[in-house]
C-alpha atoms as a PDB file:
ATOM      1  CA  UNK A   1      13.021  -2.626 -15.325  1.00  0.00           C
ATOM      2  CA  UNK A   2      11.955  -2.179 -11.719  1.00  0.00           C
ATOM      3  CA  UNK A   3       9.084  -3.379 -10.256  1.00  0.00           C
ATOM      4  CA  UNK A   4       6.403  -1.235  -8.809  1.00  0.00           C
ATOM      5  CA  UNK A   5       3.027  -1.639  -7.332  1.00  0.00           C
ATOM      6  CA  UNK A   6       0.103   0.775  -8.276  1.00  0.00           C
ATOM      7  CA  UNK A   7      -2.965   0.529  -6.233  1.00  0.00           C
ATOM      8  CA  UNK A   8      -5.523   1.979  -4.241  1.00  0.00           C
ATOM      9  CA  UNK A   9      -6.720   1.528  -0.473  1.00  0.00           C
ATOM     10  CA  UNK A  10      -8.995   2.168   2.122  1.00  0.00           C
ATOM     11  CA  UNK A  11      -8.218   2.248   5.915  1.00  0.00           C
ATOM     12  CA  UNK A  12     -10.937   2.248   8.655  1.00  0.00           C
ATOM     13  CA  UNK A  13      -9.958   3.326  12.201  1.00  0.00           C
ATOM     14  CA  UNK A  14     -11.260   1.705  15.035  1.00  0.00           C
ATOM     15  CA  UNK A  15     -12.138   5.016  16.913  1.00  0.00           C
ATOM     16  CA  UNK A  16     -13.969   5.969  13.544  1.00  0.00           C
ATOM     17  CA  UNK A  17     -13.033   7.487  10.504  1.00  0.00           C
ATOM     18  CA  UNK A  18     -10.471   6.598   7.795  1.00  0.00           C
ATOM     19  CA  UNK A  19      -8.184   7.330   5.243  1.00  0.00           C
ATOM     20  CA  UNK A  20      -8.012   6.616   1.307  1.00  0.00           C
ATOM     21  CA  UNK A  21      -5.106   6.925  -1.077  1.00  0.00           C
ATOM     22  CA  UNK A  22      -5.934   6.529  -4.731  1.00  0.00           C
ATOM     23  CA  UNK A  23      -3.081   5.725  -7.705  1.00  0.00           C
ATOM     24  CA  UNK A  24      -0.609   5.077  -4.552  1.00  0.00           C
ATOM     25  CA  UNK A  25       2.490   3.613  -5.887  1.00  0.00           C
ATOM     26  CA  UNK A  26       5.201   1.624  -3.449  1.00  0.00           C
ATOM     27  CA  UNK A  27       8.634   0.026  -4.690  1.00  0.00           C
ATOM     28  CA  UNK A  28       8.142  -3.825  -4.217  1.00  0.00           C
ATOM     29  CA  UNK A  29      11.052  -6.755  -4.603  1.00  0.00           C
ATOM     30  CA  UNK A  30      10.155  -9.366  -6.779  1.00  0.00           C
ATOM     31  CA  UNK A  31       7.195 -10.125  -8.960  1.00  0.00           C
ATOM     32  CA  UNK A  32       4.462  -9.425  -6.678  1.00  0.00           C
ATOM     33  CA  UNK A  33       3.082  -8.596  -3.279  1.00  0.00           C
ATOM     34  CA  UNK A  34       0.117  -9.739  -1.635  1.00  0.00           C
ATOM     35  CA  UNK A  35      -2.644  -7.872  -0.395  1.00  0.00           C
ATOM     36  CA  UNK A  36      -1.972  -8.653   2.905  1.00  0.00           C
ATOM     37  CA  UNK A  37       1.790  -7.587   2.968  1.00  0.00           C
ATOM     38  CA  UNK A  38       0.958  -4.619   1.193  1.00  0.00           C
ATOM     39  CA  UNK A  39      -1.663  -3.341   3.879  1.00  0.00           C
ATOM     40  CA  UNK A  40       0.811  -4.393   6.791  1.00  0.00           C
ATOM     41  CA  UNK A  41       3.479  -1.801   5.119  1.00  0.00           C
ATOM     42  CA  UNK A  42       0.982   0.950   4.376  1.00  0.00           C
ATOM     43  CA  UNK A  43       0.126   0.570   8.061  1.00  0.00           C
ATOM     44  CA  UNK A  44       3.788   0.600   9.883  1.00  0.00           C
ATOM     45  CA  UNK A  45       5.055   2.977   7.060  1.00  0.00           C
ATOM     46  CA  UNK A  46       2.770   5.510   7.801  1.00  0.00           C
ATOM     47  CA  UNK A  47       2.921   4.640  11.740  1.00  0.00           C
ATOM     48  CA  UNK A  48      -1.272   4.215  12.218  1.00  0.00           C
ATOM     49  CA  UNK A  49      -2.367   3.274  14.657  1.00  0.00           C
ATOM     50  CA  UNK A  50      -6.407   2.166  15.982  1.00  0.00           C
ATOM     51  CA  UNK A  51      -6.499   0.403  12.520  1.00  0.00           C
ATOM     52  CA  UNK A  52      -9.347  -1.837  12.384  1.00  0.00           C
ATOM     53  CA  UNK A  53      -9.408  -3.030   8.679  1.00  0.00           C
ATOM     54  CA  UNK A  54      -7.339  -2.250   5.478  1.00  0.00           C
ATOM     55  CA  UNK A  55      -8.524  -2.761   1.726  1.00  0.00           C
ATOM     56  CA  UNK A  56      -6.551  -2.659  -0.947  1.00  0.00           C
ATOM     57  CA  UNK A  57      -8.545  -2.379  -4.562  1.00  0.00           C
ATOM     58  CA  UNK A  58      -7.309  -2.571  -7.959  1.00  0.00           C
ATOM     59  CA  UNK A  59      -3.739  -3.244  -7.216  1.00  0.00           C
ATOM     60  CA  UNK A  60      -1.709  -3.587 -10.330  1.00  0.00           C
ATOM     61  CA  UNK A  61       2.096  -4.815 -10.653  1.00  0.00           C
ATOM     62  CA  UNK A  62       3.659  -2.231 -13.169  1.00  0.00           C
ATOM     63  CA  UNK A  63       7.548  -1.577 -14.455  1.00  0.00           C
ATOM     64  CA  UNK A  64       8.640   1.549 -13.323  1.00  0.00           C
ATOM     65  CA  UNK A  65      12.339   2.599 -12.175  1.00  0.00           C
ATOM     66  CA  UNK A  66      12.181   2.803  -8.212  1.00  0.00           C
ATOM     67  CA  UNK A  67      11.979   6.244  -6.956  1.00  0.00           C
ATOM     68  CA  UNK A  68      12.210   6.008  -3.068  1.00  0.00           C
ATOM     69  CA  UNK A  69      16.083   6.597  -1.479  1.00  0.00           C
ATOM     70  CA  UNK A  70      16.866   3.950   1.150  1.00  0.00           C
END
């Protein structure tokens, strides 16, 4: 089975204001992902930009087939 990351996050803005994104799941190679990789791809993948600071919370590594077409 595929590997899959399930977590949520919260993104502040440095101009104020944010964004959230609860049970967000992303296709991941490998075994795991840090934090820190994780909120650099939210970020580019989503092209923000003013981002001050990125949490990620209750990230769990699940098996799931991949569902996003390269």
């Amino acid at each position: 089975m595929e590997k899959r990351v399930l977590f949520d996050f919260d993104i502040e803005f440095t101009n104020g204001g944010g964004i959230q994104g609860q049970k967000f799941r992303l296709d991941i190679e490998g075994d795991d992902i840090s934090d820190e990789e994780l909120a650099q791809y939210i970020v580019e993948d989503m092209r923000l930009l003013m981002v001050d600071k990125v949490s990620i919370l209750n990230k769990k590594i699940i098996n799931e087939k991949h569902k996003r077409q390269d």
